[in-house]
C-alpha atoms as a PDB file:
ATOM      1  CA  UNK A   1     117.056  29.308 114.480  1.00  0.00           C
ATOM      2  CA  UNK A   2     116.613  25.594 115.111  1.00  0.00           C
ATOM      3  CA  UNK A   3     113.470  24.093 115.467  1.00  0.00           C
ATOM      4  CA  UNK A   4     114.345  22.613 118.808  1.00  0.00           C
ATOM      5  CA  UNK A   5     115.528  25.928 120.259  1.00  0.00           C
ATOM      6  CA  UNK A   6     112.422  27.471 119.712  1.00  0.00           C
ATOM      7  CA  UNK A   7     110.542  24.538 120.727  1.00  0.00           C
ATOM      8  CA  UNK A   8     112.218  24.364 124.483  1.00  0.00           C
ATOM      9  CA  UNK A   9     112.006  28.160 124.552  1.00  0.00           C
ATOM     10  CA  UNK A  10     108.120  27.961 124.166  1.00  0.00           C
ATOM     11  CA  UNK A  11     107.752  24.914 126.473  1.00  0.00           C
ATOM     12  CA  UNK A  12     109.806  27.094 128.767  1.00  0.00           C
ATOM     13  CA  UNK A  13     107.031  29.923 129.295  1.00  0.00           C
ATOM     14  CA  UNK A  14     104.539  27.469 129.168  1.00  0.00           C
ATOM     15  CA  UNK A  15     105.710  25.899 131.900  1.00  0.00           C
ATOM     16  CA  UNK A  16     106.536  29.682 133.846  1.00  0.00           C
ATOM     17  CA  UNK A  17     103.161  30.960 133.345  1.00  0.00           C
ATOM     18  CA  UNK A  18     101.452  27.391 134.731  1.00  0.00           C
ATOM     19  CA  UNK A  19     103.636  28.227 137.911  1.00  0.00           C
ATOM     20  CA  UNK A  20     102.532  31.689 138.089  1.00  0.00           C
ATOM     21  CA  UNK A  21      98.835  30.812 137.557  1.00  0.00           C
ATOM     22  CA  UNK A  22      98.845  28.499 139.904  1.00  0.00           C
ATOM     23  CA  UNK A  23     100.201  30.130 142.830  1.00  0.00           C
ATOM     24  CA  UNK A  24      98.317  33.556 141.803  1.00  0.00           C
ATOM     25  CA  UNK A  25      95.157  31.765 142.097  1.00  0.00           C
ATOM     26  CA  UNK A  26      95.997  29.541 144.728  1.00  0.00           C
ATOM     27  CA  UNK A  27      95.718  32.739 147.250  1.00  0.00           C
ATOM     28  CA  UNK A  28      97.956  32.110 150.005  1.00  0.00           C
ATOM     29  CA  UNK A  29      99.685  34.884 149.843  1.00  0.00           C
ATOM     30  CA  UNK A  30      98.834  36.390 153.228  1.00  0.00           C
ATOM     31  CA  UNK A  31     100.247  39.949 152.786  1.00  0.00           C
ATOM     32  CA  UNK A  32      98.186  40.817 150.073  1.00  0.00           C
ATOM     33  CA  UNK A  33      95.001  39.781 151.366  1.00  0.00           C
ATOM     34  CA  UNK A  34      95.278  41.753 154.659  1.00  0.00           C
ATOM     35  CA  UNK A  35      96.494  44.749 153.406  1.00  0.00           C
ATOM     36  CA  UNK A  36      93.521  44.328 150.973  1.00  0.00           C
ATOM     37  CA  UNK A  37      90.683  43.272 153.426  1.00  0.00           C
ATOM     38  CA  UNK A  38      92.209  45.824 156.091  1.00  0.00           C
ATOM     39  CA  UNK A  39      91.681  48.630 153.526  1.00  0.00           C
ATOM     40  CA  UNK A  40      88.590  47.313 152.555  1.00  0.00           C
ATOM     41  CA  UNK A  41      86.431  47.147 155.724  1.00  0.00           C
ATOM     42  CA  UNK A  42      84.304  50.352 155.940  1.00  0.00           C
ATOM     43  CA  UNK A  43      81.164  50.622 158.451  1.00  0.00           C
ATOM     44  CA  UNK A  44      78.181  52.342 157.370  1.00  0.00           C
ATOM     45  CA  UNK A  45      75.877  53.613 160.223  1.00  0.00           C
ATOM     46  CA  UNK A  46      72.290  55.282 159.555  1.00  0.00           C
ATOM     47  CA  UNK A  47      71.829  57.993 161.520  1.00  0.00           C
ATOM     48  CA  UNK A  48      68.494  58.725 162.472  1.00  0.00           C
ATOM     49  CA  UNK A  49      67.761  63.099 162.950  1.00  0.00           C
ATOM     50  CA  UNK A  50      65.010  64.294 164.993  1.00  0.00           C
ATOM     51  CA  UNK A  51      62.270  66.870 163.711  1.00  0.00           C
ATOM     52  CA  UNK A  52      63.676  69.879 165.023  1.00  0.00           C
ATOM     53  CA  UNK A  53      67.305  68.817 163.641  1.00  0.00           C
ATOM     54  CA  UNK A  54      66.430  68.432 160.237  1.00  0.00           C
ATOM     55  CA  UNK A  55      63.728  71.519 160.361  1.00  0.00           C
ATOM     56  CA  UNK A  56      67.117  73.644 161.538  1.00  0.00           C
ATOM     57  CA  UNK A  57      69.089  72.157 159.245  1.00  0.00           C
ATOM     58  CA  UNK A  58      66.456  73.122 156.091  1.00  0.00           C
ATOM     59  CA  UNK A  59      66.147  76.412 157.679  1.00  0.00           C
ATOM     60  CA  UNK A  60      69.932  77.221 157.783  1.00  0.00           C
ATOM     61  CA  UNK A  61      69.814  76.178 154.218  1.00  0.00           C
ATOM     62  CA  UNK A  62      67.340  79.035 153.684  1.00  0.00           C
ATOM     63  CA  UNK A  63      64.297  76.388 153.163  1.00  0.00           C
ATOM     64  CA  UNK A  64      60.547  77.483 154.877  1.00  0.00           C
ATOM     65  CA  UNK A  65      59.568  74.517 157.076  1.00  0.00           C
ATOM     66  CA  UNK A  66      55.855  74.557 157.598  1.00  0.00           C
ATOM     67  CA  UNK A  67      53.618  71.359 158.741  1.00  0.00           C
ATOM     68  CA  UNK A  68      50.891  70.242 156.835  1.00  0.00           C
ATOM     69  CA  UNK A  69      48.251  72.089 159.170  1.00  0.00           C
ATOM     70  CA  UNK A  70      50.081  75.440 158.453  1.00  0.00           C
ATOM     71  CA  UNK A  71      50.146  74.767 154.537  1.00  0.00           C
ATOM     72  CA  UNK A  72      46.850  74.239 154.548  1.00  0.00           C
ATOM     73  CA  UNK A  73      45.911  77.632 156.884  1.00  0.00           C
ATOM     74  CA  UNK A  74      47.918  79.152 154.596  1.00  0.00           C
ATOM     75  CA  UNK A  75      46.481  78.509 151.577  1.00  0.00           C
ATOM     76  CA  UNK A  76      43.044  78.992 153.101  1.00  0.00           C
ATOM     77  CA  UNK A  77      43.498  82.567 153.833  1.00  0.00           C
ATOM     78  CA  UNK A  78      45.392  83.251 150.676  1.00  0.00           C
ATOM     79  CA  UNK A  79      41.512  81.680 148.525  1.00  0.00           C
ATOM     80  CA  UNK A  80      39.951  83.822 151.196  1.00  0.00           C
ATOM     81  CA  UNK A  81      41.493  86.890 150.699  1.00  0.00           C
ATOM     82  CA  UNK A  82      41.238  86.901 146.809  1.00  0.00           C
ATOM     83  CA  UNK A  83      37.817  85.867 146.753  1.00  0.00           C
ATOM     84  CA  UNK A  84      37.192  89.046 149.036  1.00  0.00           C
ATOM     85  CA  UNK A  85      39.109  90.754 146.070  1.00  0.00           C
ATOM     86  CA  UNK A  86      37.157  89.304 143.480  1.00  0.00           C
ATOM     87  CA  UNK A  87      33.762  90.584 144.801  1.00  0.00           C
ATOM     88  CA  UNK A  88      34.465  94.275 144.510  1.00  0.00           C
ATOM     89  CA  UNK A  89      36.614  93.303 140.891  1.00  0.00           C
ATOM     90  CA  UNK A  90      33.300  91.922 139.531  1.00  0.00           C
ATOM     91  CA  UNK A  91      31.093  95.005 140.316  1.00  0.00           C
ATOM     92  CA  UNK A  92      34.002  97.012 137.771  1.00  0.00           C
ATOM     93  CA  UNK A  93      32.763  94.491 135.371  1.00  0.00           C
ATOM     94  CA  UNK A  94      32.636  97.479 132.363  1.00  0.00           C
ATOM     95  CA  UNK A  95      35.859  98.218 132.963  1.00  0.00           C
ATOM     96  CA  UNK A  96      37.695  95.296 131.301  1.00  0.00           C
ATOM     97  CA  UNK A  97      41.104  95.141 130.972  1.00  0.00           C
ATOM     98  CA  UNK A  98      42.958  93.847 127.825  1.00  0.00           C
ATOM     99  CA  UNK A  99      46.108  92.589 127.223  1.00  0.00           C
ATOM    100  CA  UNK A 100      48.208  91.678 124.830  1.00  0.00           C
ATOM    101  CA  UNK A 101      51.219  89.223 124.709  1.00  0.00           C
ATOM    102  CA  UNK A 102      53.628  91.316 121.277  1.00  0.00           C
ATOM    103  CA  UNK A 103      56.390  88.875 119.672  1.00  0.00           C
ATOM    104  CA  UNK A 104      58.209  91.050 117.990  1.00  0.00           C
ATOM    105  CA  UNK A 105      60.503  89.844 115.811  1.00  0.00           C
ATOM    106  CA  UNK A 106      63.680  90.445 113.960  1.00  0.00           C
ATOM    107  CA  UNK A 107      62.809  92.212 110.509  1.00  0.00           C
ATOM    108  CA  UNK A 108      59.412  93.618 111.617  1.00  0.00           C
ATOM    109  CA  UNK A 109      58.077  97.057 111.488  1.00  0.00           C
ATOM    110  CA  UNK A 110      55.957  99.744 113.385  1.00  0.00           C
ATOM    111  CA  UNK A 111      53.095  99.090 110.875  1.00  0.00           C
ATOM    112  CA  UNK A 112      53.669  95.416 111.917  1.00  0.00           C
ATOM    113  CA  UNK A 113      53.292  96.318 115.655  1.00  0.00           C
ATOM    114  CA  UNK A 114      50.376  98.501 114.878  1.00  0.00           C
ATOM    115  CA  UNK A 115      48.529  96.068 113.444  1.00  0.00           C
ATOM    116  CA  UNK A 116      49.213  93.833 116.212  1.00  0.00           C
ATOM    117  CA  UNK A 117      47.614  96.679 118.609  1.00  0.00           C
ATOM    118  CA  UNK A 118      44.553  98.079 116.544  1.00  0.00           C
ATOM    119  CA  UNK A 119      43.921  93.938 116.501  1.00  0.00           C
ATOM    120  CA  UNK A 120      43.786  94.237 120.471  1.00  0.00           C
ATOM    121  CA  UNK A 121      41.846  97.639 120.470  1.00  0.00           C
ATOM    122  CA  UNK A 122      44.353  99.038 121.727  1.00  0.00           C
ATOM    123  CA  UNK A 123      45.901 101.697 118.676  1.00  0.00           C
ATOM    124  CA  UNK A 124      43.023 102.843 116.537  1.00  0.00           C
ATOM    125  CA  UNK A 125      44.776 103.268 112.965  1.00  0.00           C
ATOM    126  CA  UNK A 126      48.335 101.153 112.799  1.00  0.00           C
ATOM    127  CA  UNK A 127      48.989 103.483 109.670  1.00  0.00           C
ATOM    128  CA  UNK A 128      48.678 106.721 112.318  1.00  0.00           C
ATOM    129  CA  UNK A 129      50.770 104.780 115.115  1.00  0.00           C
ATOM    130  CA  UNK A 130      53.363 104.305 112.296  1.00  0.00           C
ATOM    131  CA  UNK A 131      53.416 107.563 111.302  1.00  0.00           C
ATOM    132  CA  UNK A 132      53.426 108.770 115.048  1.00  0.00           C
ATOM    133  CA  UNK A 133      56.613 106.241 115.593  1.00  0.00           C
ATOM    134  CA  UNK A 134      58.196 108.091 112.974  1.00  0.00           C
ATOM    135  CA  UNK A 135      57.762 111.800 113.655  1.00  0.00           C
ATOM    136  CA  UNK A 136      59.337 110.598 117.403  1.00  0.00           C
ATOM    137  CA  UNK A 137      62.141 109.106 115.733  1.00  0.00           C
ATOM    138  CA  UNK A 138      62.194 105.631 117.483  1.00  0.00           C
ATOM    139  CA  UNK A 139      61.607 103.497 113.856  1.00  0.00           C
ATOM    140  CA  UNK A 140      65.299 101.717 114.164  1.00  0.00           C
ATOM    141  CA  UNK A 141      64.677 101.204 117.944  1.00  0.00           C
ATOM    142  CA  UNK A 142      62.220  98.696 117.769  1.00  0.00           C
ATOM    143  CA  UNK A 143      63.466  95.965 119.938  1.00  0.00           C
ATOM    144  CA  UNK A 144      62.970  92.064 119.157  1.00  0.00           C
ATOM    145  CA  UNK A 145      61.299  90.411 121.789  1.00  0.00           C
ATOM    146  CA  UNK A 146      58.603  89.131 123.925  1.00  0.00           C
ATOM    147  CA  UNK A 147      56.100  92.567 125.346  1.00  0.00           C
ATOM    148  CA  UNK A 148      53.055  92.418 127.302  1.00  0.00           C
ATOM    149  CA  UNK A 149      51.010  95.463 126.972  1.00  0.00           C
ATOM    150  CA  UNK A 150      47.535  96.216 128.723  1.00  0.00           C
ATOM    151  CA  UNK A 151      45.065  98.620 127.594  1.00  0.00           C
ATOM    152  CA  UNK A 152      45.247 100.658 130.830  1.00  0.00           C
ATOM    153  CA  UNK A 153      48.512 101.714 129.485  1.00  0.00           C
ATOM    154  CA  UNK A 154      49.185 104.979 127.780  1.00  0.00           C
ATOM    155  CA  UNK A 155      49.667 105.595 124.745  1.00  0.00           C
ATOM    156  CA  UNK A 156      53.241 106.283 125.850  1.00  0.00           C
ATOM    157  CA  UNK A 157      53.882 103.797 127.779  1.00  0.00           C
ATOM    158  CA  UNK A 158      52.887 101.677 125.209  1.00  0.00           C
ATOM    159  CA  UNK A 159      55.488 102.810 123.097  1.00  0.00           C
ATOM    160  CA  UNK A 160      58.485 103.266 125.941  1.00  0.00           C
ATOM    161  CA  UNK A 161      57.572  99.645 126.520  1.00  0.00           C
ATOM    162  CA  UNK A 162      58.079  98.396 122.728  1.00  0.00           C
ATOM    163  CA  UNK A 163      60.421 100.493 121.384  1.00  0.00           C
ATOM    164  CA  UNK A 164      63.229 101.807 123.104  1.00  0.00           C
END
């Protein structure tokens, strides 16, 4: 190729784009910018719902409404009623109840567990519960896990509620 061929061919789209620039950023091209500002204008209005709207509304969705007045009733009565619990609760004061949160994890055994319970007074020998565990048969269903266990449990249901 000649040197002056490619020469006019660049000043050529030089000169094409300048054109296009200009008159794309000019703007006057009127179709465009209405079907642009047409599709553009949107109106936002606040709307403003009364107290019993919005309480129907929550309730529909399944929400409790209460006012503050009711809350607080509420949770009055609910301090009132356990205190009126608590009195009777505190005269059983030799009757204490234990219990024990058991993480039982993979690879442990009944003597683990026992352990865990004569340490809550709640198995007297883990060595006996072991032995106990396996004359019922239930050492391979000891079950990984999270266990709370009380002392007002039986023996038994100490056991149903570990192993299983």
């Amino acid at each position: 190729m000649k040197i002056n061929l490619l020469s006019s061919f660049a000043a050529g789209m030089l000169f094409t784009t300048t054109i296009c620039g200009a008159i794309y950023l000019s703007g006057k091209n009127d179709v465009a910018n209405s079907t642009a500002k047409s599709s553009v204008t949107t109106s936002t209005e606040k709307v403003q719902l009364s107290d019993d709207e919005m309480k129907s509304q929550l309730e529909a969705k399944g929400y409790v409404v209460q006012t503050k007045a009711e809350n607080d009733k509420q949770v009055q009565d609910a301090k009132a009623s356990v205190q009126t619990k608590a009195a009777p609760a505190a005269t059983d004061a030799a009757k204490t109840e234990t219990r024990v949160v058991i993480n039982v994890a993979d690879g442990m055994t009944s003597i683990d567990v026992g352990r865990i319970l004569v340490s809550a007074n709640i198995v007297k020998n883990a060595f006996d519960f072991s032995k106990d565990i396996e004359a019922k048969g239930l050492e391979n269903k000891l079950r990984p896990g999270v266990f709370v266990v009380d002392s007002k449990m039986t023996y038994d249901q100490v056991v149903a509620t570990i192993f299983k």
